[in-house]
Protein backbone atom coordinates (compact mmCIF):
# COMPACT_ATOMS: atom_id res chain seq x y z
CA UNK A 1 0.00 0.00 0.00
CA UNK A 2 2.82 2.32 0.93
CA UNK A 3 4.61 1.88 -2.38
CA UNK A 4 1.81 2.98 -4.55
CA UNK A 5 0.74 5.68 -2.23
CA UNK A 6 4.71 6.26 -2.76
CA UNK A 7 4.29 6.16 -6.91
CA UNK A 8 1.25 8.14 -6.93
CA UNK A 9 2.30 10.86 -4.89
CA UNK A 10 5.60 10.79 -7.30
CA UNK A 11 3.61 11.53 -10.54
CA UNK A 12 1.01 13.97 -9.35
CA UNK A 13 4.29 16.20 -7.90
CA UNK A 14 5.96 15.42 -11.65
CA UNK A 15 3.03 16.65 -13.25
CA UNK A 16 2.83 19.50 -10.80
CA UNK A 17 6.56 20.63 -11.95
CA UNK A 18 5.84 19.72 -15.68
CA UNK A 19 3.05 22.10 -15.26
CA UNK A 20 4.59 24.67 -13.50
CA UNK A 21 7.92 24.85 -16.07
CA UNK A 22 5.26 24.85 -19.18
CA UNK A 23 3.86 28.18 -17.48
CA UNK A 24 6.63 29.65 -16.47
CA UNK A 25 8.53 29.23 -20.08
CA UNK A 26 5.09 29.10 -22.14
CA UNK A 27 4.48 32.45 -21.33
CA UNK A 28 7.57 33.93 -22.81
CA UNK A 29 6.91 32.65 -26.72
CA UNK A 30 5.94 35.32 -29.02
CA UNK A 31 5.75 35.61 -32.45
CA UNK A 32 7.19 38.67 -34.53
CA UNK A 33 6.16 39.76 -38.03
CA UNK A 34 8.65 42.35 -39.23
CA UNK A 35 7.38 43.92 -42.08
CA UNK A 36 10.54 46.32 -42.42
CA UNK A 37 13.02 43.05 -42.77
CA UNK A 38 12.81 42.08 -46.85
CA UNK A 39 14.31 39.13 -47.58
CA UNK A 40 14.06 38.69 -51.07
CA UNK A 41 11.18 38.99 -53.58
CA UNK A 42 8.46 36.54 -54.00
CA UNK A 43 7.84 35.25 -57.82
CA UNK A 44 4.28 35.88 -58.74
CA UNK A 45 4.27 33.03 -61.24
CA UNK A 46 3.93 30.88 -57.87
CA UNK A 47 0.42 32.35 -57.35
CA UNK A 48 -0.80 30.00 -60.14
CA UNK A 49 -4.16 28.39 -61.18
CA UNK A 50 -5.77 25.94 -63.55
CA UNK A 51 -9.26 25.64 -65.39
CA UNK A 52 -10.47 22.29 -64.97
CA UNK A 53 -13.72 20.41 -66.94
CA UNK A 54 -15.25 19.77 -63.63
CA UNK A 55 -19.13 21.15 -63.21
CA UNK A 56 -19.71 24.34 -64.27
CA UNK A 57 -15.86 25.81 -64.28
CA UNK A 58 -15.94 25.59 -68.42
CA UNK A 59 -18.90 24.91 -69.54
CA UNK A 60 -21.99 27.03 -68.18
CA UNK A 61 -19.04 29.69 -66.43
CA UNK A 62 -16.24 30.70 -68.42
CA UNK A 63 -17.49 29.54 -71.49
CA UNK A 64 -20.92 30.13 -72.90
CA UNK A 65 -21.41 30.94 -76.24
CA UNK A 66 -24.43 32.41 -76.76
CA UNK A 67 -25.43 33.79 -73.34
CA UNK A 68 -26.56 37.34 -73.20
CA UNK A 69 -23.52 37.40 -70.44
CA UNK A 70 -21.07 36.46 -72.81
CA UNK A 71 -18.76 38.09 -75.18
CA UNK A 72 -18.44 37.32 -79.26
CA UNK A 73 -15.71 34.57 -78.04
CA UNK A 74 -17.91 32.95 -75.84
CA UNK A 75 -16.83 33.72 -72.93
CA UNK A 76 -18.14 35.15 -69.47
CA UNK A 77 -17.80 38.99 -69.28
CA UNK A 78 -19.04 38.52 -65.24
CA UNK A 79 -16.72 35.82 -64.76
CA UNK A 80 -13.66 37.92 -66.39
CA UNK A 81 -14.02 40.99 -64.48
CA UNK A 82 -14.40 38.06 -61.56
CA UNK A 83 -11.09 35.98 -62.30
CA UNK A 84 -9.09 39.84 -63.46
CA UNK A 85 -9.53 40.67 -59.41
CA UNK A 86 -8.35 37.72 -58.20
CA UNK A 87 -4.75 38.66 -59.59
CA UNK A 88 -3.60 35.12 -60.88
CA UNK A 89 -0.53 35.02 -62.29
CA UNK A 90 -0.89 31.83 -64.21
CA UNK A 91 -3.50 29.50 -65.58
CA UNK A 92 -2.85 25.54 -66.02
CA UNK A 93 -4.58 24.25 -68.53
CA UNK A 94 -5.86 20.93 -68.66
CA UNK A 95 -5.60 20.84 -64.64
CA UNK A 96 -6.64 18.36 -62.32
CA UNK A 97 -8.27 15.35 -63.26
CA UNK A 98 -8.68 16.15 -66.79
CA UNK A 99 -5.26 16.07 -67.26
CA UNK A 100 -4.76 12.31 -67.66
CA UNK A 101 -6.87 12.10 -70.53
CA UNK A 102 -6.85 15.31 -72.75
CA UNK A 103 -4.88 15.98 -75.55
CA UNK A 104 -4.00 19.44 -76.50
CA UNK A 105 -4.55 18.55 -80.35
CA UNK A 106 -7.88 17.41 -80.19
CA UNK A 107 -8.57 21.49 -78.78
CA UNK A 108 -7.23 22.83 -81.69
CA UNK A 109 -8.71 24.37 -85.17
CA UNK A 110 -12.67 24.47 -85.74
CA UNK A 111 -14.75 22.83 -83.01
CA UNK A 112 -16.98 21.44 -85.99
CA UNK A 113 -14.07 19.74 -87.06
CA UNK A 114 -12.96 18.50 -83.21
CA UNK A 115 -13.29 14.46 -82.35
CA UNK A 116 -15.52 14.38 -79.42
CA UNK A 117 -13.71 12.05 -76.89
CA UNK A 118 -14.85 10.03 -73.60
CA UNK A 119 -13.43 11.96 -70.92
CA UNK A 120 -12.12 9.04 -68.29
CA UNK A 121 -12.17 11.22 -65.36
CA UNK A 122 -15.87 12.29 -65.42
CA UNK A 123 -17.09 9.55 -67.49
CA UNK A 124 -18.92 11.44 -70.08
CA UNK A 125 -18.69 12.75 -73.40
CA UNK A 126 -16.69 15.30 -73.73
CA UNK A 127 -17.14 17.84 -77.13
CA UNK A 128 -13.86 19.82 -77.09
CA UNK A 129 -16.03 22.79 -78.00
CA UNK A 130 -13.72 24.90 -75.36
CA UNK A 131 -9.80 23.80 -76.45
CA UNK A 132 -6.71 24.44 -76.44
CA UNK A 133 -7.58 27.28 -78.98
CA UNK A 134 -10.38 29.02 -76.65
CA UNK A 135 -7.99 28.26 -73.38
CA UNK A 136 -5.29 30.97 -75.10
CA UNK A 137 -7.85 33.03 -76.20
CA UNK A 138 -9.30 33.26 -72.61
CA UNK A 139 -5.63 33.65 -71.03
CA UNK A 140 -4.85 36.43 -73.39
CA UNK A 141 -8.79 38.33 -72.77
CA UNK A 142 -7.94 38.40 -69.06
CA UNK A 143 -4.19 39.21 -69.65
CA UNK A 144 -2.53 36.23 -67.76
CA UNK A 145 0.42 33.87 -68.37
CA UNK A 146 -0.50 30.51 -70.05
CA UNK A 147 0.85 26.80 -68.59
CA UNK A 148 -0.20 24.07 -71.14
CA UNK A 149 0.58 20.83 -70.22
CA UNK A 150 0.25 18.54 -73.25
């Protein structure tokens, strides 16, 4: 009986000290932004995006021919002025899932003349009405830098 009275007496006055030191040096942390210390510059090209064929990102927001809210290209003039403030530096095109099955040729030249193709990652048919062709065009309306990835 002694012993454990002995053991548990010995870890409630460890805890007791472990608690104490944890206050007494806890309070001392502080964090310090110093806004007048420049290290070097930060490259905007990290502040990157990508346009993916995922719900309504392409189809039915940046591109919608014929929509009273687009312009002659087909594009979104709301979601332009929307993706101008955001300040992106660079847009990925495919990105995301869509990547692993699109080919950057099948984009290109008339969309009459473009192979429709089964897109793998969304399981459904995709037209290749907005391309490699509109993706530039919709880079160089908003003024950003282009990443293809082919």
């Amino acid at each position: 009986m002694k012993k454990i009275k002995i053991k548990t007496l010995s870890v409630i006055l460890l805890l007791l000290m472990a608690h104490s030191f944890m206050r007494l040096y806890g309070q001392n942390a502080r964090i310090k932004f110093d806004t007048d210390r420049k290290i070097g510059e930060v490259d905007k090209n990290i502040y990157g995006s990508f346009v993916e064929h995922l719900g309504r990102c392409v189809y039915g927001g940046i591109y919608e021919p014929g929509s009273p809210l687009s312009d002659s290209d087909g594009f979104r003039k709301d979601v332009l002025k929307a993706i101008k403030g955001l300040n992106v530096s660079l847009i990925r095109y495919p990105g995301g899932n869509f990547v692993s099955n699109y080919h950057w040729l099948d984009g290109v030249g008339p969309t009459s003349e473009r192979v429709p193709r089964m897109e793998l990652a969304w399981t459904r048919l995709e037209t290749n009405d907005f391309g490699t062709n509109e993706f530039i065009k919709f880079c160089r309306s908003i003024g950003r830098g282009i990443v293809r990835y082919t």
